[in-house]
N, C-alpha and C. Protein backbone atom coordinates (compact mmCIF):
# COMPACT_ATOMS: atom_id res chain seq x y z
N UNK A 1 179.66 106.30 83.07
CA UNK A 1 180.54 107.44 83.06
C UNK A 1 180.26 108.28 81.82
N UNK A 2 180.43 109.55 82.25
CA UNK A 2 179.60 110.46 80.82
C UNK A 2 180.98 110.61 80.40
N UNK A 3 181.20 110.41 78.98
CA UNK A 3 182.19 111.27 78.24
C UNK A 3 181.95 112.29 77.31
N UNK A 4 183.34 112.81 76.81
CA UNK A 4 183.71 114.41 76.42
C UNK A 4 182.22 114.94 75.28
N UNK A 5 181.94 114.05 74.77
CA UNK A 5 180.78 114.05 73.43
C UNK A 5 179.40 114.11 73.99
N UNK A 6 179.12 113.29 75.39
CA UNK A 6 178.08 113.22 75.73
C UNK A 6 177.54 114.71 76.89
N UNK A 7 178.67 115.01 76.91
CA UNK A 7 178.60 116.29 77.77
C UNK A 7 178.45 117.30 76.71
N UNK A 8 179.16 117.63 76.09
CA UNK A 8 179.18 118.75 74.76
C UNK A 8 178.09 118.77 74.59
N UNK A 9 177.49 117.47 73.91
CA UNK A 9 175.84 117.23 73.70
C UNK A 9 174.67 117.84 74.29
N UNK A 10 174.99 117.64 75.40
CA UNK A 10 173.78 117.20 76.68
C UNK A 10 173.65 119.41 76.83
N UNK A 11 174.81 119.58 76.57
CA UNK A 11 175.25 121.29 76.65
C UNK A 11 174.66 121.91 75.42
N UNK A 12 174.94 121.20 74.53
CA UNK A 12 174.02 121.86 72.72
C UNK A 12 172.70 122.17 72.83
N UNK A 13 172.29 120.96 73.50
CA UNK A 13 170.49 120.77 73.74
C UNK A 13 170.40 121.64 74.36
N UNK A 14 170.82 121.99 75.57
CA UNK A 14 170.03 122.72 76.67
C UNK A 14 170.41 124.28 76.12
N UNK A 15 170.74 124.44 75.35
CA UNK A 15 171.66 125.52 74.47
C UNK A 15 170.28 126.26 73.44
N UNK A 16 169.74 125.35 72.13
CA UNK A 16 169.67 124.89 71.86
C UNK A 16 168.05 124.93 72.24
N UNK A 17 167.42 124.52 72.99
CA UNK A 17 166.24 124.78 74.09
C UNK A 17 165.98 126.33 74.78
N UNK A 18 167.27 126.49 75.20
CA UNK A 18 166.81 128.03 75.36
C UNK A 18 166.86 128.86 74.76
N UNK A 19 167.95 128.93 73.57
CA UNK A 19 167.38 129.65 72.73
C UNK A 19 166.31 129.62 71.39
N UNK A 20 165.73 128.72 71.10
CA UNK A 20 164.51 128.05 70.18
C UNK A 20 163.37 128.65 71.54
N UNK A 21 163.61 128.75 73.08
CA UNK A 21 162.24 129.06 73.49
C UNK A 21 161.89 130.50 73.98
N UNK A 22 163.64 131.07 73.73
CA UNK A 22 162.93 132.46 74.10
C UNK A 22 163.01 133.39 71.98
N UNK A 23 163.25 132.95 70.87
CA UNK A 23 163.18 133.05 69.76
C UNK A 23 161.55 133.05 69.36
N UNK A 24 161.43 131.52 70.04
CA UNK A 24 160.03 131.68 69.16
C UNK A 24 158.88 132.58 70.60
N UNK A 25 159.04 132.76 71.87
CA UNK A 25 158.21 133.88 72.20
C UNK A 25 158.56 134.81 71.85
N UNK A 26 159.41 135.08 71.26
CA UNK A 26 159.40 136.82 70.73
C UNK A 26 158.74 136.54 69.75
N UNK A 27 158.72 135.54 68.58
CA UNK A 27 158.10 135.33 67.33
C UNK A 27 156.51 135.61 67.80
N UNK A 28 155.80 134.76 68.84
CA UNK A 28 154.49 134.99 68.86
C UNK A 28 154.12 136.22 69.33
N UNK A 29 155.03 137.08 70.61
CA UNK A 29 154.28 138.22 70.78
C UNK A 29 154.77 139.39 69.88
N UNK A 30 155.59 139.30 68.87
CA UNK A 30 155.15 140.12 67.46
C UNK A 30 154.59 139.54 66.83
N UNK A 31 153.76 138.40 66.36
CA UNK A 31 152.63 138.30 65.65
C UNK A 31 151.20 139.11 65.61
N UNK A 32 150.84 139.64 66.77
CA UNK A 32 149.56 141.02 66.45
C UNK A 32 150.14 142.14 66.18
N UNK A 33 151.35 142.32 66.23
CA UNK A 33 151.81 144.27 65.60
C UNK A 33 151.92 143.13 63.52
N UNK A 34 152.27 142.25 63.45
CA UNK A 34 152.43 141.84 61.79
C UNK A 34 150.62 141.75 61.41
N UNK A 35 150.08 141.49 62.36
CA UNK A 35 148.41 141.32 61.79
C UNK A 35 147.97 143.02 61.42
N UNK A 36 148.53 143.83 62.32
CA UNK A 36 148.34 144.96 62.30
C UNK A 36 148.80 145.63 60.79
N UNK A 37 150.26 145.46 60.62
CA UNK A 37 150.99 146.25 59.53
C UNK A 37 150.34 145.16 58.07
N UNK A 38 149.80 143.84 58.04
CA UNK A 38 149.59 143.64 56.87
C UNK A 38 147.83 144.25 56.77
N UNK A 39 147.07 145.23 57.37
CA UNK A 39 146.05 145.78 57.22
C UNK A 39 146.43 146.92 56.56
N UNK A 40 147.30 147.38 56.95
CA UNK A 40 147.78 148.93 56.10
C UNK A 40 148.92 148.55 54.73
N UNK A 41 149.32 147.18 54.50
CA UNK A 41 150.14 147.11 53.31
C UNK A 41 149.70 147.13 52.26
N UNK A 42 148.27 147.61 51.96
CA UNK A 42 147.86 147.49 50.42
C UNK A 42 148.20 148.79 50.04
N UNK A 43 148.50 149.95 50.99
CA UNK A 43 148.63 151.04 50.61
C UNK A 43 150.21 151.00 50.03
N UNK A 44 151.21 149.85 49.99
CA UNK A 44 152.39 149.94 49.69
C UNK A 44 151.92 150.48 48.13
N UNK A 45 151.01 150.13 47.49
CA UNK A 45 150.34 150.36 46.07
C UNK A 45 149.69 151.73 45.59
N UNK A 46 149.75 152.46 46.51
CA UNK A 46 149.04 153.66 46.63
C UNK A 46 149.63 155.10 45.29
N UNK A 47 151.16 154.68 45.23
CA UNK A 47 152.06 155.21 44.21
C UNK A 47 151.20 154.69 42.72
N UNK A 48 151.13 155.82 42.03
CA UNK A 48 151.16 154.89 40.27
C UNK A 48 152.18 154.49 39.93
N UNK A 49 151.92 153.25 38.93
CA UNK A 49 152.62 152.47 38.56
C UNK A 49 153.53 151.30 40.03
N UNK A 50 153.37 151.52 41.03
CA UNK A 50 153.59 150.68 42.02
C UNK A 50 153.46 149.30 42.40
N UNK A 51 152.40 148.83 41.58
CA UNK A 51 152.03 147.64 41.32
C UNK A 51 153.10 146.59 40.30
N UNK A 52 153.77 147.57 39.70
CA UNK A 52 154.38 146.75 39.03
C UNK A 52 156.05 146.85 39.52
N UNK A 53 156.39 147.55 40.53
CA UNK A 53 157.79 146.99 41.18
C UNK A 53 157.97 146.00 41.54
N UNK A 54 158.86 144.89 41.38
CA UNK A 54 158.86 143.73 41.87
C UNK A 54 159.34 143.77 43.29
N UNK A 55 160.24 144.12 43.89
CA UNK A 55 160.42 144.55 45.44
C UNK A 55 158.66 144.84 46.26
N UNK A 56 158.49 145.81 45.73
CA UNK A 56 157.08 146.07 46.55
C UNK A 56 156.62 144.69 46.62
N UNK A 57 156.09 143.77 45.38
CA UNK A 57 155.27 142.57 45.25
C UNK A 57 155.87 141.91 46.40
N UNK A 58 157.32 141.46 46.31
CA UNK A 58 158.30 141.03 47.35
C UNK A 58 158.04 140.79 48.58
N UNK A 59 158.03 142.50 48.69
CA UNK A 59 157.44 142.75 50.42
C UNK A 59 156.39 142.24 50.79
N UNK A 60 155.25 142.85 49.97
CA UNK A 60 154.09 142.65 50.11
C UNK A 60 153.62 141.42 50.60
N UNK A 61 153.79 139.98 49.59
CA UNK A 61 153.78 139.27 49.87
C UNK A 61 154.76 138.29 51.28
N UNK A 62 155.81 138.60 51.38
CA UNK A 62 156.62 138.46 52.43
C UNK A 62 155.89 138.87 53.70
N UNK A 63 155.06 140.12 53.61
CA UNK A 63 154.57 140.53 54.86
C UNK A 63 153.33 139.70 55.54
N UNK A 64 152.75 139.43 54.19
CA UNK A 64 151.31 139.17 54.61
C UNK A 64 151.52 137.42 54.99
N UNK A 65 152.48 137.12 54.50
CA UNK A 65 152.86 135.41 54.49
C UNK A 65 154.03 135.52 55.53
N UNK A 66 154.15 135.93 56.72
CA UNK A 66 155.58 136.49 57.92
C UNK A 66 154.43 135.64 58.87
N UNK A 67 153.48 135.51 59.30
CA UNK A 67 152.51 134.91 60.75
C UNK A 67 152.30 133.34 60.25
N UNK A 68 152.47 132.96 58.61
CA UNK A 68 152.54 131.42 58.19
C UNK A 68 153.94 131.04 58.66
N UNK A 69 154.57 131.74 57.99
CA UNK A 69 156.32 131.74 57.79
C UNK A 69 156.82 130.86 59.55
N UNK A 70 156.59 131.79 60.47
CA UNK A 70 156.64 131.80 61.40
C UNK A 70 156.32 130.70 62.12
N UNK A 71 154.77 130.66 62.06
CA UNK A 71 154.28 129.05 62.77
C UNK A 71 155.19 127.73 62.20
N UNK A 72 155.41 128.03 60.27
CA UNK A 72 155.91 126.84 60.16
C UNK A 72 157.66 126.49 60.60
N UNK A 73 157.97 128.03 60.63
CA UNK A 73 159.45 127.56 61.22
C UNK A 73 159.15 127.17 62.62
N UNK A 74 158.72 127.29 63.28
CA UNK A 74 158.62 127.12 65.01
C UNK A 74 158.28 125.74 64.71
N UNK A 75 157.23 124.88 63.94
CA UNK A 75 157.19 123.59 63.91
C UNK A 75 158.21 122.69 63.92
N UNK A 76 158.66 123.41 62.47
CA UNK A 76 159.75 122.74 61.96
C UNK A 76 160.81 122.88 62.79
N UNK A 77 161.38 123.79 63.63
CA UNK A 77 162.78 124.14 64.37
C UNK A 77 162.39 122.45 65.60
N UNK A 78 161.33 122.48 66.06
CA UNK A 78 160.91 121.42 67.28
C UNK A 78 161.34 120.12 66.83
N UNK A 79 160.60 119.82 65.25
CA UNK A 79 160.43 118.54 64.69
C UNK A 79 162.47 118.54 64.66
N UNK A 80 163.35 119.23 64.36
CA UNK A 80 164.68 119.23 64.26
C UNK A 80 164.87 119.27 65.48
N UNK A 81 164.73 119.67 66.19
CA UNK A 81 164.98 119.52 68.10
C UNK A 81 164.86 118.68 68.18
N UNK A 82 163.34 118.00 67.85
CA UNK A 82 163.36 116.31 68.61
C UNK A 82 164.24 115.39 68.20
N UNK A 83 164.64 115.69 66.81
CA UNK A 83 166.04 114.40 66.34
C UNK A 83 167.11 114.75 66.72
N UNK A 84 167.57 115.94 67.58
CA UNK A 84 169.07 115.73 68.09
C UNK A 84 169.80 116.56 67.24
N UNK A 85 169.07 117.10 65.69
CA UNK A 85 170.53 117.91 65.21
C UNK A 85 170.10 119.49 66.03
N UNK A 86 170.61 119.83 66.63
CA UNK A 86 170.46 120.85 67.39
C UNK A 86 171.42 122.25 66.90
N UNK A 87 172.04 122.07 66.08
CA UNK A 87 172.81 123.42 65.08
C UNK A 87 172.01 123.17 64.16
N UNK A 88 170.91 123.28 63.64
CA UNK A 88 169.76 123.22 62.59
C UNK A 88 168.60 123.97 63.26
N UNK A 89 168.57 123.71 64.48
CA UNK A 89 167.89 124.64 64.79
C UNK A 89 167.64 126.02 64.52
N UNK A 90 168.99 126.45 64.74
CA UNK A 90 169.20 128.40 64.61
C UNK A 90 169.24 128.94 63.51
N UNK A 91 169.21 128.20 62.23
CA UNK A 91 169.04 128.93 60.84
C UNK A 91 167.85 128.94 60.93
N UNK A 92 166.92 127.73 61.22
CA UNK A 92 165.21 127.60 61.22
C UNK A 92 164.62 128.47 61.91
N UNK A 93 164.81 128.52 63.06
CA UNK A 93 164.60 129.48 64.40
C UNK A 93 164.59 130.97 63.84
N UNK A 94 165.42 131.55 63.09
CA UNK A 94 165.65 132.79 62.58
C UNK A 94 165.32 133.12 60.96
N UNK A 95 165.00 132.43 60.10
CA UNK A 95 164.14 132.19 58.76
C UNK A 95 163.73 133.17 58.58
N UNK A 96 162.24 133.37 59.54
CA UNK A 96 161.14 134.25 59.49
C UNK A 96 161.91 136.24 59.58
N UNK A 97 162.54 135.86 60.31
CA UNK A 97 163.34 137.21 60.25
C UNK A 97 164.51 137.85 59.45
N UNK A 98 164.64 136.72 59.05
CA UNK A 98 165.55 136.66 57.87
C UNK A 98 164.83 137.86 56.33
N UNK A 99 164.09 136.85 56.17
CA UNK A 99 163.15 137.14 55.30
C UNK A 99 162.23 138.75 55.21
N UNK A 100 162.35 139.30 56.38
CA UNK A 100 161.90 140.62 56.82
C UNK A 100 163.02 141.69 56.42
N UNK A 101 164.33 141.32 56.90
CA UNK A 101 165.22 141.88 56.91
C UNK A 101 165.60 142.20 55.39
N UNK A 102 165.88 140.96 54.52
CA UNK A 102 166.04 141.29 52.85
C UNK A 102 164.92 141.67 52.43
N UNK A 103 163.75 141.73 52.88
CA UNK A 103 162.85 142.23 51.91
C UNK A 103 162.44 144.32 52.30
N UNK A 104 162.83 144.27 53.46
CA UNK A 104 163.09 145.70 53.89
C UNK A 104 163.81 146.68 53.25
N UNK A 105 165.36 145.44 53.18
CA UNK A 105 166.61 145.95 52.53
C UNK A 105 166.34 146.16 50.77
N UNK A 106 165.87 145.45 50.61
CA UNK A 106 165.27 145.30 48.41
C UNK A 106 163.80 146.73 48.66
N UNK A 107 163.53 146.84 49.50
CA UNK A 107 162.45 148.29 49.47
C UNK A 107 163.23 149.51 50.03
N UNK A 108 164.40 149.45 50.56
CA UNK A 108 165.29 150.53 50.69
C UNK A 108 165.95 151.11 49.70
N UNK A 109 166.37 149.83 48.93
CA UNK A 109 167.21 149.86 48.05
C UNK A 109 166.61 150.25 46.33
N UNK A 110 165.44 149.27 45.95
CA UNK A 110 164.92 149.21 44.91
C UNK A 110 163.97 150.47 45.06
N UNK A 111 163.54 150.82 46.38
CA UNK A 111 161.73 151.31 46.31
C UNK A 111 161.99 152.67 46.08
N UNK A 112 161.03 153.48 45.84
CA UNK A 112 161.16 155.04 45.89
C UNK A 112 160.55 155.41 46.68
């Protein structure tokens, strides 16, 4: 007989599963528009004295390290899938975008 915990459960996962599998295909089919934009980010430097904003560095690096970022959260979100904590998933699952978002926001904010 299934009880109240094993149902909740059995509901997290499949929860949980679908969203970790439609997260990380969006993650891979924006990975060639990020291969694209880190070919044109050296020009974030193109300003004098630009090199030395720390936001730009920020980005910069954030951008060109967003297609690592990515693979390793998608690993890591699975390797946490397979043990069952399944609300660990969705901070992992969303990391990579995380990270886009504040570093956008610190070049809105900081950049000229």
């Amino acid at each position: 007989m299934l009880t109240m915990s094993t149902t909740a459960r059995s509901g997290g996962k499949r929860t949980a599963f679908v969203i970790n599998v439609v997260i990380h295909i969006l993650y891979i089919l924006l990975l060639p528009a990020w291969y694209f934009l880190s070919m044109f980010s050296v020009m974030l430097f193109d300003a004098p004295g630009s090199e030395q904003q720390w936001p730009i560095l920020v980005f910069y690096y954030a951008l060109n390290s967003y297609p690592y970022t990515v693979l390793g959260a998608i690993a890591l979100a699975w390797m946490i899938y397979r043990k069952g904590i399944y609300k660990w998933t969705y901070p992992v699952s969303v990391f990579p975008a995380v990270i886009v978002i504040v570093c956008t926001a610190l070049m809105a904010g900081f950049g000229e």
